[in-house]
Protein backbone atom coordinates (compact mmCIF):
# COMPACT_ATOMS: atom_id res chain seq x y z
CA UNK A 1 31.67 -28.35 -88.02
CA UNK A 2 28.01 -28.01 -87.57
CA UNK A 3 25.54 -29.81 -90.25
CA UNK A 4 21.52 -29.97 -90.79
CA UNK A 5 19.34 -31.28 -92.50
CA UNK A 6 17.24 -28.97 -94.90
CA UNK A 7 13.16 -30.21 -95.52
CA UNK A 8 13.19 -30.15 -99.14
CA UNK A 9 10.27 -32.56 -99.52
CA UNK A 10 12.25 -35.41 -100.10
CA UNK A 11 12.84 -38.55 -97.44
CA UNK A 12 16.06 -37.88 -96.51
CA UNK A 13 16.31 -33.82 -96.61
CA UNK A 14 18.91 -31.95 -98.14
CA UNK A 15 22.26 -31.77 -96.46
CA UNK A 16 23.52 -28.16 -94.78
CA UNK A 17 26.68 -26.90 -93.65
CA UNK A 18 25.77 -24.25 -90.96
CA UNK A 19 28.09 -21.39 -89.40
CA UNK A 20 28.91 -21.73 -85.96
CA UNK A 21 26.52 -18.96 -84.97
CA UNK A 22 23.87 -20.22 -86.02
CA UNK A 23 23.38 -17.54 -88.54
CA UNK A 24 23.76 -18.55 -92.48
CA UNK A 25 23.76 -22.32 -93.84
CA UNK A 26 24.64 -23.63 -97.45
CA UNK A 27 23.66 -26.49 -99.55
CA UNK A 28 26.44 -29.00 -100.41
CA UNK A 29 24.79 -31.33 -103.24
CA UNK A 30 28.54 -31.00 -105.16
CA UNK A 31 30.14 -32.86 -102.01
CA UNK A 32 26.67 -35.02 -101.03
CA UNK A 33 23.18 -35.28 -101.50
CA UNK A 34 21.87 -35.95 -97.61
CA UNK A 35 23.94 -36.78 -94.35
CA UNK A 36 23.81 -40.38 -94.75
CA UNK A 37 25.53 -39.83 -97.80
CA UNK A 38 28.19 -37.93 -96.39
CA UNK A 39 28.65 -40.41 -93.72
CA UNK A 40 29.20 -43.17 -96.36
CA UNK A 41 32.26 -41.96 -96.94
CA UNK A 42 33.50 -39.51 -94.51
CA UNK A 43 36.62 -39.57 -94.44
CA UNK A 44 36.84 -38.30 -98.07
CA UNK A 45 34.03 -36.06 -97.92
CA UNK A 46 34.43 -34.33 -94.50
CA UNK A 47 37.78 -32.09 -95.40
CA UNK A 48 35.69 -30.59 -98.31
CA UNK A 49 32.54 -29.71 -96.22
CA UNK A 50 34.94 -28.61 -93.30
CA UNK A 51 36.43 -26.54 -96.11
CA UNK A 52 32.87 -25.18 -96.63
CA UNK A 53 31.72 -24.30 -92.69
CA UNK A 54 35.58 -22.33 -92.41
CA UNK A 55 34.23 -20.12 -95.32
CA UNK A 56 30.77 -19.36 -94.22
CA UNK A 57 32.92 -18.44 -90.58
CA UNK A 58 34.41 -15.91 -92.26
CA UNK A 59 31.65 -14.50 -94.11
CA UNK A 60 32.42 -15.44 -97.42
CA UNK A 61 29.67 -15.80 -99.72
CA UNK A 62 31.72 -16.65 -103.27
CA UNK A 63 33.18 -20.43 -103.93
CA UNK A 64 31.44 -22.66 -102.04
CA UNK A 65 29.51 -20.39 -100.17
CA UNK A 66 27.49 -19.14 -103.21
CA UNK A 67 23.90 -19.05 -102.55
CA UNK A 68 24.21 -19.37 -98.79
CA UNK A 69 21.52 -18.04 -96.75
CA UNK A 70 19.48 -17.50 -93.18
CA UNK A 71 19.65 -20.03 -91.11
CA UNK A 72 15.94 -21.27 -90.08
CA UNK A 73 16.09 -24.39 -87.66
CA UNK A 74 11.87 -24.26 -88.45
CA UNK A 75 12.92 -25.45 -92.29
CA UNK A 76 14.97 -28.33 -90.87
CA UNK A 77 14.32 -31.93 -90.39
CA UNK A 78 15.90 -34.73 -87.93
CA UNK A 79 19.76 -34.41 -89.26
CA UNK A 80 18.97 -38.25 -90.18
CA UNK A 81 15.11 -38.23 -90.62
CA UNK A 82 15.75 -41.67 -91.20
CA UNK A 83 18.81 -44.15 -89.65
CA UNK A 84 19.86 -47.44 -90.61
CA UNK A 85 20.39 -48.24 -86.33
CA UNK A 86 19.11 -46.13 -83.72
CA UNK A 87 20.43 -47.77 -80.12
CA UNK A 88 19.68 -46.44 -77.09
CA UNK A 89 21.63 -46.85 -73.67
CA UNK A 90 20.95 -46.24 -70.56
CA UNK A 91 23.93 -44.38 -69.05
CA UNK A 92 23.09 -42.94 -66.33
CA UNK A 93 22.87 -46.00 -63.52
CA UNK A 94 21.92 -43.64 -61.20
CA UNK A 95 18.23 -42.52 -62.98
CA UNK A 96 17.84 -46.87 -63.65
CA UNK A 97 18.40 -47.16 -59.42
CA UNK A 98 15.88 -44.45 -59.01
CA UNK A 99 13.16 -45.85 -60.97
CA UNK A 100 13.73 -49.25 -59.12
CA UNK A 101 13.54 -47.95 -56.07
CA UNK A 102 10.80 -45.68 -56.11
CA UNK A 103 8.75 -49.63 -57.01
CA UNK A 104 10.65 -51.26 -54.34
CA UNK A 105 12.65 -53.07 -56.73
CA UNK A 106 16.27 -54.30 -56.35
CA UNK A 107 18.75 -53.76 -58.90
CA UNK A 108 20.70 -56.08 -60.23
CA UNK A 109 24.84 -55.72 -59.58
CA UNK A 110 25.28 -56.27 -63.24
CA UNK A 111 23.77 -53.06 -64.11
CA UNK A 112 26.58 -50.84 -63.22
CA UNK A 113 29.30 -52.75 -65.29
CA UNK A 114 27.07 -54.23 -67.72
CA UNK A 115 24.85 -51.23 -69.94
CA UNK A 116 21.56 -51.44 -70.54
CA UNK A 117 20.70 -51.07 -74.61
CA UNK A 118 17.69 -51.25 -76.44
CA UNK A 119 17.08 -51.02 -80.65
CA UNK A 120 14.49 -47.90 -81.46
CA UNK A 121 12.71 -47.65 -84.51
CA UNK A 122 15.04 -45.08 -86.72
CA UNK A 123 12.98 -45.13 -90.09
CA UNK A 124 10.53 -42.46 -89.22
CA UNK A 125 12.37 -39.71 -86.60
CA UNK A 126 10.18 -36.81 -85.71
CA UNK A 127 12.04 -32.81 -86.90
CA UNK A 128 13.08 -31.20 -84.06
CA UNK A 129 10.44 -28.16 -84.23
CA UNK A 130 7.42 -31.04 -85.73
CA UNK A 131 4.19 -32.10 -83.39
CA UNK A 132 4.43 -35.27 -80.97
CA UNK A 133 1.35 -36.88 -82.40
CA UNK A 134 -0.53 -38.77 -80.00
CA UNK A 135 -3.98 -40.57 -80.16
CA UNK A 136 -4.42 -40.79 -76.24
CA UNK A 137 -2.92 -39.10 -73.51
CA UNK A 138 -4.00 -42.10 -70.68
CA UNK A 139 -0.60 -43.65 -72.62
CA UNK A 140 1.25 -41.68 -69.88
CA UNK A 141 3.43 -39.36 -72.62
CA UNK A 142 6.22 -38.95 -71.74
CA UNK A 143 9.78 -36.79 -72.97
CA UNK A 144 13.57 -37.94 -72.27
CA UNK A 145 16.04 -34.92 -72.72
CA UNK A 146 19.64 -37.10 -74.15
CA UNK A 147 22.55 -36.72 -76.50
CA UNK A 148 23.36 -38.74 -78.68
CA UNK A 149 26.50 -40.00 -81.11
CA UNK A 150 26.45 -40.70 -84.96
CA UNK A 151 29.14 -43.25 -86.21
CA UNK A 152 30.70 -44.26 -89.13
CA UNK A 153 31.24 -47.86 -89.75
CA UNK A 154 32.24 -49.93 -86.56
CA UNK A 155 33.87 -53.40 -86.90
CA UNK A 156 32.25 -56.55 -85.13
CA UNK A 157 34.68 -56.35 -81.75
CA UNK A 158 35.87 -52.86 -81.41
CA UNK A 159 36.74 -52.59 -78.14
CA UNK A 160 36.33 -49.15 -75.73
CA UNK A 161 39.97 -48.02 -76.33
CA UNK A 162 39.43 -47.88 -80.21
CA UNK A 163 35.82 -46.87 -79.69
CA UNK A 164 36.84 -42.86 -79.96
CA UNK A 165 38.10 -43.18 -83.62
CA UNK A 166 33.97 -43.99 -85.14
CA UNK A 167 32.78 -40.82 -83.08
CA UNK A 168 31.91 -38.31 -85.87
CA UNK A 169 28.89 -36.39 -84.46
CA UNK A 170 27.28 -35.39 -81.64
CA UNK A 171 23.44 -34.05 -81.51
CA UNK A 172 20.73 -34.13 -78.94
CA UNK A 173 17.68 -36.37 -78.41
CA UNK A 174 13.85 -36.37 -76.91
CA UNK A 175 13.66 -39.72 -77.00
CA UNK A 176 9.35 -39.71 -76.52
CA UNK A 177 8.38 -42.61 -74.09
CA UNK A 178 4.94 -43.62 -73.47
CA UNK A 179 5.38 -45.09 -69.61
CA UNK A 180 1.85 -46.49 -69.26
CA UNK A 181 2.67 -48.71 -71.72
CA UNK A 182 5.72 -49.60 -70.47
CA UNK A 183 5.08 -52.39 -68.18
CA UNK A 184 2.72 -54.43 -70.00
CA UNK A 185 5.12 -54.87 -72.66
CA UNK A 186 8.13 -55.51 -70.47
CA UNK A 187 6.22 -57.94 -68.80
CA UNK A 188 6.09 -59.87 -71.69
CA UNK A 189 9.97 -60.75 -71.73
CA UNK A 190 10.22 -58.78 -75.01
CA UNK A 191 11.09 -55.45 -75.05
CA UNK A 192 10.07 -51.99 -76.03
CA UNK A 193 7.77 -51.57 -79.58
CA UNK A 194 4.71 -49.74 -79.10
CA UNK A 195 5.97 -47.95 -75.85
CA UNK A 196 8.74 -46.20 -78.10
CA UNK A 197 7.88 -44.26 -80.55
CA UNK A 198 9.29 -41.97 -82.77
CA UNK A 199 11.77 -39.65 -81.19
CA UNK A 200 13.62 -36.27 -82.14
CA UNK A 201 16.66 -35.26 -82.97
CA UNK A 202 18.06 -31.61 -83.19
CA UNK A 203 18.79 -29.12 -85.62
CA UNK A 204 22.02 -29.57 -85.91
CA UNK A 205 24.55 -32.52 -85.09
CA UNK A 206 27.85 -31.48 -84.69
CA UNK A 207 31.52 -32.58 -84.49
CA UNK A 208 33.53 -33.54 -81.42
CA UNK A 209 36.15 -30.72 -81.94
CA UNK A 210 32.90 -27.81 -81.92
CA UNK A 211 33.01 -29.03 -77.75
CA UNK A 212 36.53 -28.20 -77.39
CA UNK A 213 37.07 -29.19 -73.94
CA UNK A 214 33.43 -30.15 -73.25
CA UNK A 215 34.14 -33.59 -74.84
CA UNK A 216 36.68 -35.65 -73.24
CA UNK A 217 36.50 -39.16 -72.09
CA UNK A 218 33.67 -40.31 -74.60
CA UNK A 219 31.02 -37.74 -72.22
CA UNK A 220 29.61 -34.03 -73.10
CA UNK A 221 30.15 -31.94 -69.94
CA UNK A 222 27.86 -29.59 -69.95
CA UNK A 223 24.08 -28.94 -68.75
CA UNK A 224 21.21 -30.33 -71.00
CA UNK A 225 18.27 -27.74 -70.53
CA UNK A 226 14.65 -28.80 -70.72
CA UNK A 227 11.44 -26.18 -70.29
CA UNK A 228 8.26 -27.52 -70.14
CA UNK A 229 6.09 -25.05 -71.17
CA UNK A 230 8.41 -22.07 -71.22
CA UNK A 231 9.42 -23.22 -67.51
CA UNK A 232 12.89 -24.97 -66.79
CA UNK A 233 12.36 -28.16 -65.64
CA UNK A 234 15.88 -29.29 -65.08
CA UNK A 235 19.72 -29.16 -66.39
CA UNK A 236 21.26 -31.74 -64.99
CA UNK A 237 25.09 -31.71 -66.48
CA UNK A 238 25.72 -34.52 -69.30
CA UNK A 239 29.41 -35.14 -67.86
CA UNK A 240 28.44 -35.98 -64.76
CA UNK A 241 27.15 -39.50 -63.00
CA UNK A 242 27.59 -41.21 -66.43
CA UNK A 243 28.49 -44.54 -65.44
CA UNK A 244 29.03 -45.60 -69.30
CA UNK A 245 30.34 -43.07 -71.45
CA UNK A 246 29.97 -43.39 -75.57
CA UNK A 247 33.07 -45.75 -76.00
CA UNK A 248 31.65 -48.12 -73.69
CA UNK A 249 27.86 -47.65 -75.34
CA UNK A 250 30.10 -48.33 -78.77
CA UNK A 251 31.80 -51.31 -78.03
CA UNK A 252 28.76 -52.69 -76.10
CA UNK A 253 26.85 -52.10 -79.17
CA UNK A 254 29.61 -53.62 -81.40
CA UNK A 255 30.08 -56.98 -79.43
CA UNK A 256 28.40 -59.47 -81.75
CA UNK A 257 27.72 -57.12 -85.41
CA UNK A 258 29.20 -54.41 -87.11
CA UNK A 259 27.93 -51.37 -86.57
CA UNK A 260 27.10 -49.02 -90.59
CA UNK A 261 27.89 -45.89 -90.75
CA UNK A 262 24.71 -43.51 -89.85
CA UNK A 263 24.31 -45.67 -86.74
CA UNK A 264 22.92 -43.32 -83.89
CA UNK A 265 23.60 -44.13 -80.17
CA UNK A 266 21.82 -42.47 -77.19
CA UNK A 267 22.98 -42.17 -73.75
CA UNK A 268 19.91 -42.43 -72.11
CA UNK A 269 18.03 -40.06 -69.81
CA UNK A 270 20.56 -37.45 -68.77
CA UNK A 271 20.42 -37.79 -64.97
CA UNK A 272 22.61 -36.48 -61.82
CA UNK A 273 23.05 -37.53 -58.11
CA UNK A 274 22.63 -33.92 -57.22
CA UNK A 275 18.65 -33.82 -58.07
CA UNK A 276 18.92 -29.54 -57.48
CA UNK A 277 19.54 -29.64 -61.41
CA UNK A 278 16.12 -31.03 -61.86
CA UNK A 279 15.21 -33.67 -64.03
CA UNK A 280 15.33 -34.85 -68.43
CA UNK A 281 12.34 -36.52 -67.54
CA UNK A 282 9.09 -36.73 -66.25
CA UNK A 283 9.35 -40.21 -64.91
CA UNK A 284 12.32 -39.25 -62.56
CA UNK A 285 10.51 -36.76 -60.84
CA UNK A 286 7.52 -38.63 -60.39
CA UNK A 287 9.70 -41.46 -58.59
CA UNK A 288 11.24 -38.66 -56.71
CA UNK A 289 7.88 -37.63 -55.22
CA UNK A 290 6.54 -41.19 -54.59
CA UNK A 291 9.82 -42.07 -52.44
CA UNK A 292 9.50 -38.96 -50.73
CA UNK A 293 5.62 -38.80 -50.03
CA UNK A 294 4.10 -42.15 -51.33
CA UNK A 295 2.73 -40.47 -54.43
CA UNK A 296 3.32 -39.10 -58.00
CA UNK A 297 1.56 -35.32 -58.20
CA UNK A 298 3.50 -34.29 -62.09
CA UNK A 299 1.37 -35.21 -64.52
CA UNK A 300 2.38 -36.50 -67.60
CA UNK A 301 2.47 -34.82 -70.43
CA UNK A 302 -0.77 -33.58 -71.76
CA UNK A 303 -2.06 -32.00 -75.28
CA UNK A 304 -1.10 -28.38 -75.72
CA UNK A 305 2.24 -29.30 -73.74
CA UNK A 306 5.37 -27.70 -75.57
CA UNK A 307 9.38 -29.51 -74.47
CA UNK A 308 12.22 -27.46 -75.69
CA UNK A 309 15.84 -29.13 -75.26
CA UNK A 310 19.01 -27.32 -75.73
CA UNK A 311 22.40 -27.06 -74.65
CA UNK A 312 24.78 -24.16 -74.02
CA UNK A 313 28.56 -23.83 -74.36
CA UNK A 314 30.15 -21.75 -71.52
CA UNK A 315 29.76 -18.53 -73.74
CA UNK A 316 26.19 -18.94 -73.86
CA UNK A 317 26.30 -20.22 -77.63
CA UNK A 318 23.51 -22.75 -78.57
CA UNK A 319 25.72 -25.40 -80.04
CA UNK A 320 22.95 -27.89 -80.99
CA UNK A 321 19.92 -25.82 -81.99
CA UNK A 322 16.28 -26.17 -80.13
CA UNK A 323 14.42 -28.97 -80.43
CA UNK A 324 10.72 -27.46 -79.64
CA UNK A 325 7.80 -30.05 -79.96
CA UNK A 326 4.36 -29.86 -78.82
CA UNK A 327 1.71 -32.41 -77.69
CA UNK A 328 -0.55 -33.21 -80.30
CA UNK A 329 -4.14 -35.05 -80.86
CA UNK A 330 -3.61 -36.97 -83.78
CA UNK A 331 -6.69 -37.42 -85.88
């Protein structure tokens, strides 16, 4: 089942059912208002707007598919503009060594059996095809390419082996970094605010079962393409050289508090041993060129930059949507 998130003007959007092509969508306010609401009580509602995508499949455009029409991911906002919890991981061990290195740093042994989570802001995410506004590009801008799980309602304690149960959709992530800022606020013993700001979601999230065998063992095996203006800049495969897949990321997050439903969990910067896939991030290959050559020559990102993410089932279908953002000057 694929589902979106129309801009109607209001906070949280209008809720969608899309066909699996991409091609028609329908409102559902008879089953729920807004994703959120859906989520809220999914198992109730979900066999009703599963009921729904089946019939716009097929074509149908009577029943519940009155009124349907063109699909425009341009009309469409974050699939939760807004989220109760947004956590992001850092899965990918291998892109948290790199970054160490490249400063000489040693990394700690706890870090590959241990994950690394932060709490984003989730109250104000960006649409998928809106501006990255930005008041100064000496921040060091800055895009990571992820997917991402929505939950329902995790119990304080749930453990990795009943972890797979809460998974209920899938979407992808430019989770917009500002790295000059990074350090100083690191440094104070603190965390990430002001060097995290509002990230992206795509079009569309989607359930596990739209993978078919593309999700097993809480990880998405397949490539996650970036372009950076209009050029590929790297598709390193999701699937591969995740040292923590979304159980663990679940039950991590779940230790000490329950987890609502609507709660959004990132894997990080999607990043492989095999660096011929290129990069989900600018920072990666910058620490690639210092350890090889003593010096960073990409650039971060600059105004007038455009980042498209996407991802591709083995038939070539866009399962997710495009995000599509360009760098901004805010006023």
């Amino acid at each position: 089942m694929k589902l979106a998130t129309l801009n109607n003007g209001r906070r949280d959007g209008a809720l969608l059912v899309v066909s699996r092509d991409l091609g028609r969508a329908v409102q559902v306010p008879q089953i729920a208002p807004n994703l959120q609401a859906a989520l809220d009580e999914w198992h109730r509602l979900a066999p009703r707007l599963e009921e729904v995508y089946q019939a716009l499949n097929e074509g149908r455009s009577d029943g519940p598919c009155a009124g349907a029409f063109p699909f425009d991911e341009g009309a469409c906002l974050s699939p939760l503009p807004r989220a109760y919890q947004w956590l992001d991981g850092s899965a990918y061990v291998n892109h948290v060594e790199l970054v160490r290195k490249a400063r000489g740093a040693e990394m700690p042994a706890s870090f590959w059996h241990d994950p690394l989570m932060y709490q984003g802001g989730s109250d104000s995410f960006l649409p998928p095809r809106g501006p990255i506004l930005m008041a100064d590009e000496s921040w060091g801008i800055d895009f990571e390419s992820e997917v991402a799980i929505i939950t329902d309602d995790v119990p304080m304690g749930t453990g990795k082996e009943k972890a797979a149960r809460h998974v209920r959709l899938l979407m992808l992530v430019n989770d917009v970094s500002l790295r000059n800022l990074i350090p100083g606020e690191l440094a104070k013993g603190f965390g990430f605010f002001q060097s995290k700001p509002s990230s992206a979601f795509s079009p569309l999230a989607i359930t596990p079962d739209e993978l078919g065998e593309a999700w097993r063992e809480g990880k998405v095996h397949l490539p996650l393409q970036t372009h950076l203006n209009g050029t590929l800049f790297g598709a390193p495969n999701a699937g591969v050289d995740m040292t923590f897949d979304f159980h663990d990321l679940i039950a991590h997050g779940a230790r000490t508090r329950p987890l609502g439903a609507g709660t959004i969990i990132g894997s990080g910067t999607i990043s492989n041993y095999d660096r011929s896939a290129g990069s989900s991030c600018l920072a990666e290959r910058r620490m690639l060129e210092i350890i090889e050559s003593g010096q960073a020559t990409t650039p971060f990102l600059r105004f007038g930059d455009t980042v498209s993410i996407a991802m591709q089932d083995r038939n070539g279908l866009n399962l997710f949507g495009t995000i599509s953002q360009r760098v901004t000057q805010a006023d």
